[in-house]
N, C-alpha and C. Protein backbone atom coordinates (compact mmCIF):
# COMPACT_ATOMS: atom_id res chain seq x y z
N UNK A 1 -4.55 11.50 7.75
CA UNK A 1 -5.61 10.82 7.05
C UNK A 1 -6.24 9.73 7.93
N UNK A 2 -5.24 8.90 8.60
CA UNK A 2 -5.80 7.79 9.52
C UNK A 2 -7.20 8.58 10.57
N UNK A 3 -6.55 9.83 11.47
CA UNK A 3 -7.98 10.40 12.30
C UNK A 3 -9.07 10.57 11.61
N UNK A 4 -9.28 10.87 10.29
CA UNK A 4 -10.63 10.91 9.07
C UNK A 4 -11.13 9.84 9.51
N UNK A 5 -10.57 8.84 9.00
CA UNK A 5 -11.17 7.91 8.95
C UNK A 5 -11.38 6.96 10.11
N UNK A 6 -10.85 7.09 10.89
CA UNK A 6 -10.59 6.39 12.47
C UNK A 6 -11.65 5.87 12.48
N UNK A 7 -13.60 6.48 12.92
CA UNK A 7 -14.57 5.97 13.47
C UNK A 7 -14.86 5.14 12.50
N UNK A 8 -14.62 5.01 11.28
CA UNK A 8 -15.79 3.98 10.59
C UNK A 8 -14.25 2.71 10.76
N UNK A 9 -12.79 2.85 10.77
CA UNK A 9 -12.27 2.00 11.31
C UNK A 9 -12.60 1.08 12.00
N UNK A 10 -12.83 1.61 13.39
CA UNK A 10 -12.96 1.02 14.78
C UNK A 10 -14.22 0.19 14.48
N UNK A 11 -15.48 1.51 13.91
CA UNK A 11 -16.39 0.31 13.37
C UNK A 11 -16.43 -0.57 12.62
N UNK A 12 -16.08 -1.02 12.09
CA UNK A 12 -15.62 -1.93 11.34
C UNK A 12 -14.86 -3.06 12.00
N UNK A 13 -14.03 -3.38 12.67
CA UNK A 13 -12.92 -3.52 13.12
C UNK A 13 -13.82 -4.24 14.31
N UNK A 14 -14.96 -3.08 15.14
CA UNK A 14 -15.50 -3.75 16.78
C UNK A 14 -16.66 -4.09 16.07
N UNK A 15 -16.76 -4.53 15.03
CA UNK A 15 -18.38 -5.34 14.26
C UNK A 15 -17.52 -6.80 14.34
N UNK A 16 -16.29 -6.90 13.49
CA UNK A 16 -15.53 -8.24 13.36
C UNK A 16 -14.87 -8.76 14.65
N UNK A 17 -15.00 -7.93 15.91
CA UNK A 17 -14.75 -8.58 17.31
C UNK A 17 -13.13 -8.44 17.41
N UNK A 18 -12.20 -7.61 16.36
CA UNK A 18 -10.53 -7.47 16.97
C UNK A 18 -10.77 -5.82 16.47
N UNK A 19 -9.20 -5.36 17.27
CA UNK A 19 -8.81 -4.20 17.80
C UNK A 19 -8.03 -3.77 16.75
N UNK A 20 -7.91 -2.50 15.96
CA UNK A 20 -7.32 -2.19 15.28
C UNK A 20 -5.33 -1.89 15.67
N UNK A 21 -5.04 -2.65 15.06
CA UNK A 21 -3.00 -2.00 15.35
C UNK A 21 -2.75 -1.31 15.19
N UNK A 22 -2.29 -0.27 14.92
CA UNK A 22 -2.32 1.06 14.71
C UNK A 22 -0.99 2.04 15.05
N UNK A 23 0.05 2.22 14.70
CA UNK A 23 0.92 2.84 15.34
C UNK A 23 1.20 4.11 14.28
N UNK A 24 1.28 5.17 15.27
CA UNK A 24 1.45 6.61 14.22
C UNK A 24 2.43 7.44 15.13
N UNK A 25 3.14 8.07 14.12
CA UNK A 25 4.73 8.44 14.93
C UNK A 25 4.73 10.06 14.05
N UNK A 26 4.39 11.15 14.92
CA UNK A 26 4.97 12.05 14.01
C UNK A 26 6.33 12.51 14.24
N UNK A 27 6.59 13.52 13.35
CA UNK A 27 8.31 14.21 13.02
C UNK A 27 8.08 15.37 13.25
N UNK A 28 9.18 16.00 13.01
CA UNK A 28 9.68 17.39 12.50
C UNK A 28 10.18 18.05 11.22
N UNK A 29 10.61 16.95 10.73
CA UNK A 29 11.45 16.92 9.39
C UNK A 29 12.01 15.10 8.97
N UNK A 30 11.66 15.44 7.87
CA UNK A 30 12.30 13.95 7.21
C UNK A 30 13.73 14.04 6.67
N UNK A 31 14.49 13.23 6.09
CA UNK A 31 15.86 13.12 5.70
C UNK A 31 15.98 13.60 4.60
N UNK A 32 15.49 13.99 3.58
CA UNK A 32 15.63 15.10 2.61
C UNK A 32 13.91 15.85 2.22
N UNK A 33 14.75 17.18 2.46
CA UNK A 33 13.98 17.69 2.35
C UNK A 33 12.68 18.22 1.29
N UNK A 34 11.30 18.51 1.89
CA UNK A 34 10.83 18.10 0.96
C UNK A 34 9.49 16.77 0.47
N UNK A 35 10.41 15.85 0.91
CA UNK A 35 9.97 14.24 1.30
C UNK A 35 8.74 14.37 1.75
N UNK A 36 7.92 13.65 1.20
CA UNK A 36 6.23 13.40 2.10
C UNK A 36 6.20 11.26 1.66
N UNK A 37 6.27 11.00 2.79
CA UNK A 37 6.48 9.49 3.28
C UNK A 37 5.37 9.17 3.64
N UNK A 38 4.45 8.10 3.10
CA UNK A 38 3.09 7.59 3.34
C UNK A 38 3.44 5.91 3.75
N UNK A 39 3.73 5.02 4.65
CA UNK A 39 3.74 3.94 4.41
C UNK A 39 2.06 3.01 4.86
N UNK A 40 1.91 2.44 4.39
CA UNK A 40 0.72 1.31 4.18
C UNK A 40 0.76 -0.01 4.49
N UNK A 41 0.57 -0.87 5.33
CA UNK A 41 0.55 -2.56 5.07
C UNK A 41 -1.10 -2.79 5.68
N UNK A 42 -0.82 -3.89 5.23
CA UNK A 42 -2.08 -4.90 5.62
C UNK A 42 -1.53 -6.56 5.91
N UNK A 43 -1.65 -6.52 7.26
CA UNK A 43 -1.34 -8.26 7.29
C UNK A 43 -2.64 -9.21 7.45
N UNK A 44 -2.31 -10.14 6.78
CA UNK A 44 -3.44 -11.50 6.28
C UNK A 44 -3.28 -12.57 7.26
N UNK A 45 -4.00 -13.14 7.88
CA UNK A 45 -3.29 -14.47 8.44
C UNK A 45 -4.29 -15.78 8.14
């Protein structure tokens, strides 16, 4: 879902002058099977 949306990201992101963080890790399999794991944050400062 993140590559969808990536360009209006970045735009967004290189309009407000910082770099998006971004870390994406794929698998093979999760710990039970089955499992579809979405995690989300947003940090504020």
């Amino acid at each position: 879902m993140l590559f969808e949306h990536y360009g209006v990201l970045s735009a967004r992101l290189g309009t407000a002058g910082v770099a998006p963080a971004t870390t994406m890790l794929g698998v093979t399999r999760l710990a039970i099977p089955g499992q579809l794991v979405e995690l989300e944050g947003t940090a504020v400062a």
